[in-house]
Protein backbone atom coordinates (compact mmCIF):
# COMPACT_ATOMS: atom_id res chain seq x y z
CA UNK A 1 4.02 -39.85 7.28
CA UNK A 2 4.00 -40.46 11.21
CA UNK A 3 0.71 -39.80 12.88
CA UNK A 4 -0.49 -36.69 14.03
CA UNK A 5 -0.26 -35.99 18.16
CA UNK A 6 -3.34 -34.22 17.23
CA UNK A 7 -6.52 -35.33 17.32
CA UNK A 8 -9.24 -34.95 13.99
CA UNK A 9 -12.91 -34.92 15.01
CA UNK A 10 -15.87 -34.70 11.56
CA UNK A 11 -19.28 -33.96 12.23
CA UNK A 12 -21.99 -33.91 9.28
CA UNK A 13 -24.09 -30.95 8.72
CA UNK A 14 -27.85 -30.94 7.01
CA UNK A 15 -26.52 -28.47 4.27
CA UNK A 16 -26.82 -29.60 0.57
CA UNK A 17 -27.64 -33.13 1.31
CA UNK A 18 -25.26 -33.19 4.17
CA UNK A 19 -21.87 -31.62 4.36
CA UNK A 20 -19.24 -32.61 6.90
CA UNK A 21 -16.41 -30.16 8.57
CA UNK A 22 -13.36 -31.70 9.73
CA UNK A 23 -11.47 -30.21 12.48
CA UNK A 24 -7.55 -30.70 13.59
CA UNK A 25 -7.84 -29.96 17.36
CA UNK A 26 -3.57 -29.55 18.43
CA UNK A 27 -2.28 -31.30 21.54
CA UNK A 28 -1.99 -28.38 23.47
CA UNK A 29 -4.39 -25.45 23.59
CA UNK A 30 -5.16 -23.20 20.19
CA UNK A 31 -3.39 -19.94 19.73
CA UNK A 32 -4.94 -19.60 16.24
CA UNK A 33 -7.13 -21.10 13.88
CA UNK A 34 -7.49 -21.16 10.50
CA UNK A 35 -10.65 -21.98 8.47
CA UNK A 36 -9.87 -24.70 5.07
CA UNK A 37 -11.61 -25.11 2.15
CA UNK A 38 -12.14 -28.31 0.41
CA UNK A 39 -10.99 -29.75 4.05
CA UNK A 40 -11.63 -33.35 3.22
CA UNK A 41 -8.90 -33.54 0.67
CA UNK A 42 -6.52 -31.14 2.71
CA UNK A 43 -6.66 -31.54 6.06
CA UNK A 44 -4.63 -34.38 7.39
CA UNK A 45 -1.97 -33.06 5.40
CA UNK A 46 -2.46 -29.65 6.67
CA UNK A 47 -2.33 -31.10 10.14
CA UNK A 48 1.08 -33.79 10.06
CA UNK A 49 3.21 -31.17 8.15
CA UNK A 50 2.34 -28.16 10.95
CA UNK A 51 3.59 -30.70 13.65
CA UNK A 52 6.18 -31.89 11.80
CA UNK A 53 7.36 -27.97 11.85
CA UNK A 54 6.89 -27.10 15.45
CA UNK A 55 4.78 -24.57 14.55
CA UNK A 56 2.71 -22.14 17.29
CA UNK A 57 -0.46 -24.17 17.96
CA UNK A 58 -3.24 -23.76 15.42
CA UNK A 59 -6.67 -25.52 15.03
CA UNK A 60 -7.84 -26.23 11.73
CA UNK A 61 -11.14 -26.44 10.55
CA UNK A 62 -11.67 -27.90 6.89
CA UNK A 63 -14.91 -27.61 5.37
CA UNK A 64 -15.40 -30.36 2.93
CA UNK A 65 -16.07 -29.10 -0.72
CA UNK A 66 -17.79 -31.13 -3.88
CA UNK A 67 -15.67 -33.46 -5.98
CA UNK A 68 -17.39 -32.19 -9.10
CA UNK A 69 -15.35 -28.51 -10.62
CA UNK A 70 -17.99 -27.00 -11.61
CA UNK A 71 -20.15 -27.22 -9.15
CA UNK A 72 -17.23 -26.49 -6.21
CA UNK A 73 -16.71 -22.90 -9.07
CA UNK A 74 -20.01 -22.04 -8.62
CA UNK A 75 -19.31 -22.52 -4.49
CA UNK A 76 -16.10 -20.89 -4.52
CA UNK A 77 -16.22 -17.74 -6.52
CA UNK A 78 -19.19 -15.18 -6.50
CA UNK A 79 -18.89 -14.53 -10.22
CA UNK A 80 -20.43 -17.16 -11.54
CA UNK A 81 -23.08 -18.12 -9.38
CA UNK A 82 -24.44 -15.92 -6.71
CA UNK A 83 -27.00 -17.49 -5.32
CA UNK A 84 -24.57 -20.69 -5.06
CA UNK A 85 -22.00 -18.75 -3.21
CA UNK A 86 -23.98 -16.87 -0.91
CA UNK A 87 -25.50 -20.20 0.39
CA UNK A 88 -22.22 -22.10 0.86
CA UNK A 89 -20.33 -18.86 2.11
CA UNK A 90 -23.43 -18.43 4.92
CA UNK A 91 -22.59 -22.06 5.90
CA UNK A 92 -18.80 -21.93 5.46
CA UNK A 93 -18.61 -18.20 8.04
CA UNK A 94 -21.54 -18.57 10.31
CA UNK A 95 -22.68 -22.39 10.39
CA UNK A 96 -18.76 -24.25 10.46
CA UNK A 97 -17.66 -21.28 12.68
CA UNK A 98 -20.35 -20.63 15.53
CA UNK A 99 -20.15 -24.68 15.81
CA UNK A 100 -16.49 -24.87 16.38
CA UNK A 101 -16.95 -22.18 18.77
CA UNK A 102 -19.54 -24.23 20.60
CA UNK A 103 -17.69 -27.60 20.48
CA UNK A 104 -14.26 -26.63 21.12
CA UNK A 105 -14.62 -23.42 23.30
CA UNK A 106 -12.41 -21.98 20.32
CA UNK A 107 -13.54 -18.25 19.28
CA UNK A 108 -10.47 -16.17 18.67
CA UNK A 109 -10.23 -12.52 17.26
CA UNK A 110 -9.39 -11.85 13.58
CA UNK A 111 -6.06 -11.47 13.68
CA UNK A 112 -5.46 -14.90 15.29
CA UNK A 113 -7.52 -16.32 12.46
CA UNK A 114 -6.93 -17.61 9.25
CA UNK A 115 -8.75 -18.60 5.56
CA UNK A 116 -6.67 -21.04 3.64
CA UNK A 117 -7.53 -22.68 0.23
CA UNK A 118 -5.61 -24.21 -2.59
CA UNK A 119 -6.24 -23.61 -6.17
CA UNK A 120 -10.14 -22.81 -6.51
CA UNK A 121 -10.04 -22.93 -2.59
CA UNK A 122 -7.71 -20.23 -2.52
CA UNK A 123 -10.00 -17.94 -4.90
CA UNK A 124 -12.82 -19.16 -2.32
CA UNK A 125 -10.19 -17.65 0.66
CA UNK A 126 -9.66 -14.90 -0.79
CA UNK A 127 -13.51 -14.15 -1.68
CA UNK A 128 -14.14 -14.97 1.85
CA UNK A 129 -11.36 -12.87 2.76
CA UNK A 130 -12.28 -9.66 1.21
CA UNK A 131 -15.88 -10.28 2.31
CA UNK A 132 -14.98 -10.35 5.92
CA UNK A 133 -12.16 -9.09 6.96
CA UNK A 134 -13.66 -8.43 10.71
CA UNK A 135 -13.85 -12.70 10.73
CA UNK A 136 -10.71 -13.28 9.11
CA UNK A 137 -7.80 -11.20 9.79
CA UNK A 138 -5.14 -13.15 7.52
CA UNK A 139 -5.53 -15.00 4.02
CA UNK A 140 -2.99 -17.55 2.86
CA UNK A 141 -4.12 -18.69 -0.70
CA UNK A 142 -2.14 -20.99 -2.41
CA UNK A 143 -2.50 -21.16 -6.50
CA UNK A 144 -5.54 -19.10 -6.79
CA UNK A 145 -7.74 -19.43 -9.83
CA UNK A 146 -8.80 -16.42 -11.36
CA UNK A 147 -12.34 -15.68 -11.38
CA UNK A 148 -12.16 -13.40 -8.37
CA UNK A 149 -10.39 -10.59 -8.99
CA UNK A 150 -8.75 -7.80 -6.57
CA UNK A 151 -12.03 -5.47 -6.15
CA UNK A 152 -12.14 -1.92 -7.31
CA UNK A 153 -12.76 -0.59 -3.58
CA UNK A 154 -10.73 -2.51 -0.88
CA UNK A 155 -12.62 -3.73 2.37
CA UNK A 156 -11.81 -1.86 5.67
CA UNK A 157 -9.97 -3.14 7.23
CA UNK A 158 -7.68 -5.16 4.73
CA UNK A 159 -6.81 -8.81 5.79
CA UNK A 160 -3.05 -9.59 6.02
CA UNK A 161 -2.47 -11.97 3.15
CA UNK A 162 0.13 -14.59 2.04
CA UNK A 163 0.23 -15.68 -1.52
CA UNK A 164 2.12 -18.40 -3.41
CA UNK A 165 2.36 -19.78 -5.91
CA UNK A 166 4.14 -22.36 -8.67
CA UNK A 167 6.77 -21.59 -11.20
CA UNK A 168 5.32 -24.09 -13.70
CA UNK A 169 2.16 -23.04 -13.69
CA UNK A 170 2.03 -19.46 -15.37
CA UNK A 171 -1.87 -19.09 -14.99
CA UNK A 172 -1.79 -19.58 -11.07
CA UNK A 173 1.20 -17.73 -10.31
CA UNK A 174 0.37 -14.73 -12.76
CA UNK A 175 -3.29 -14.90 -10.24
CA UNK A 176 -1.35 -14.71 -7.30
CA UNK A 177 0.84 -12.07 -8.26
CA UNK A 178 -2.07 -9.83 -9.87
CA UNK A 179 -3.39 -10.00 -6.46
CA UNK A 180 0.22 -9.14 -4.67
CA UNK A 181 0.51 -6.16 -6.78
CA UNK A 182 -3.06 -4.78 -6.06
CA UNK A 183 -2.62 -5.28 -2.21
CA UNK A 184 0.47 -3.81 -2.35
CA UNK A 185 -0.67 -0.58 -3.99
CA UNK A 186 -3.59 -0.71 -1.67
CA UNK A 187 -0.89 -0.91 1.30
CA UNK A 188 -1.83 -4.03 2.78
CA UNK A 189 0.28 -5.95 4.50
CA UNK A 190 1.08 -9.03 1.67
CA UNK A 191 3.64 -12.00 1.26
CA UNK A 192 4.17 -13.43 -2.20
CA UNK A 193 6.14 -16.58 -2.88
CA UNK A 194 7.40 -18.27 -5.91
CA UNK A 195 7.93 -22.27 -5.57
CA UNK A 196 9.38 -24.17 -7.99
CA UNK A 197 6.77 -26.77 -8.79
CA UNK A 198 3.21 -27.30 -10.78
CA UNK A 199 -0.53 -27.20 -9.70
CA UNK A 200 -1.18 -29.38 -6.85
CA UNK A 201 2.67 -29.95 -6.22
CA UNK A 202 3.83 -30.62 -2.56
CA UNK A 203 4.61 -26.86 -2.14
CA UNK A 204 1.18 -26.56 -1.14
CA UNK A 205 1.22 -28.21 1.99
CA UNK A 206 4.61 -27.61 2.29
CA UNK A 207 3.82 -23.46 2.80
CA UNK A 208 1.38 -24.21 5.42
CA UNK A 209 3.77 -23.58 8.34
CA UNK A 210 5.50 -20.64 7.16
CA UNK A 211 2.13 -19.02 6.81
CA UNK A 212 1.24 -19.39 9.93
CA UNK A 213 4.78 -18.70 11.15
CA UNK A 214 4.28 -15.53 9.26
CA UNK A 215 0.94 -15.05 10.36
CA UNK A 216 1.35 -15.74 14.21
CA UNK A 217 4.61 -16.45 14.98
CA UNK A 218 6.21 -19.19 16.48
């Protein structure tokens, strides 16, 4: 792929040993940003295929995750590790955040930003989602595992969310739509798309800017 107009600026943080955040800063001035997990692996991606759309200008921020699964579980779900998630969530919402809003002059309301993840990134978006919806105004989760379920009691408010998910891969996409179905009794305001394609197919990245098309406009 060509290379981004944008520019991609990582700083390291002293969490966990040191963990970095990488951030796509647009060529012309943010309209919306949305937070990334496991932004190492993501985030260039993320940031050629939203140009390559013409979408409205968003900054992303990608926090990096672990390369080991059961240790980025324990991170991205609070079911299976408390402790683990509240640490990593503090970092991911106040630390990542309050520094891009110090570097970049970037702090916009909730409903101009955003909580992405992928897979066990887009449990950890939802999580994160549900936990603050005053932060995050809109969740697009893409293939979410299943640990975190739709909660008995809804938050106030509810976060606008956009699902998707695979057609050949019947654990993911029954996830997302268990999740579509309980927003959608709860009257939330909820997008769910079926892709042809399997876990960690191109229709990831390839959702990214009609999420934020549907999110923000264009």
């Amino acid at each position: 792929m060509s290379p981004t107009a944008g520019q991609f600026a990582t700083e390291t943080f002293n969490y966990d040993g040191g963990r970095q955040v990488t951030v796509y800063v647009p060529p012309t001035p943010s309209e919306s940003i949305v937070f990334a997990g496991d932004g190492g692996w993501h985030i260039s991606r993320l940031g050629k295929v939203l140009e390559a759309a013409n979408a409205r200008s968003t900054m992303i921020v990608g926090v990096h995750g672990l390369g080991d699964d059961a240790a980025r579980l324990k991170e991205y779900s609070p079911v299976f590790d408390a402790e683990r998630f509240a640490a990593h969530e503090k970092f991911f919402v106040e630390v990542a955040r309050q520094w891009v809003q110090s570097r970049f002059g970037v702090a916009l309301p909730a409903e101009r930003t955003a909580v992405w993840g992928a897979s066990l990134g887009g449990e950890l978006a939802l999580a994160l989602g549900f936990r603050h919806p005053k932060i995050y105004g809109v969740v697009f989760s893409a293939s979410p595992g299943g640990g975190y379920r739709p909660p008995a009691v809804m938050p106030s408010p509810l976060p606008r969310v956009y699902l998707v998910a695979g057609t050949r891969e019947p654990f993911f996409l029954e996830n997302a739509t268990r999740w579509a179905v309980a927003l959608r009794e709860a009257g939330a305001d909820v997008a769910m798309t079926e892709r042809v394609g399997s876990h960690g197919d191109a229709f990831w990245r390839e959702e990214f800017p009609l999420m934020v098309a549907w999110a923000f406009g264009r």
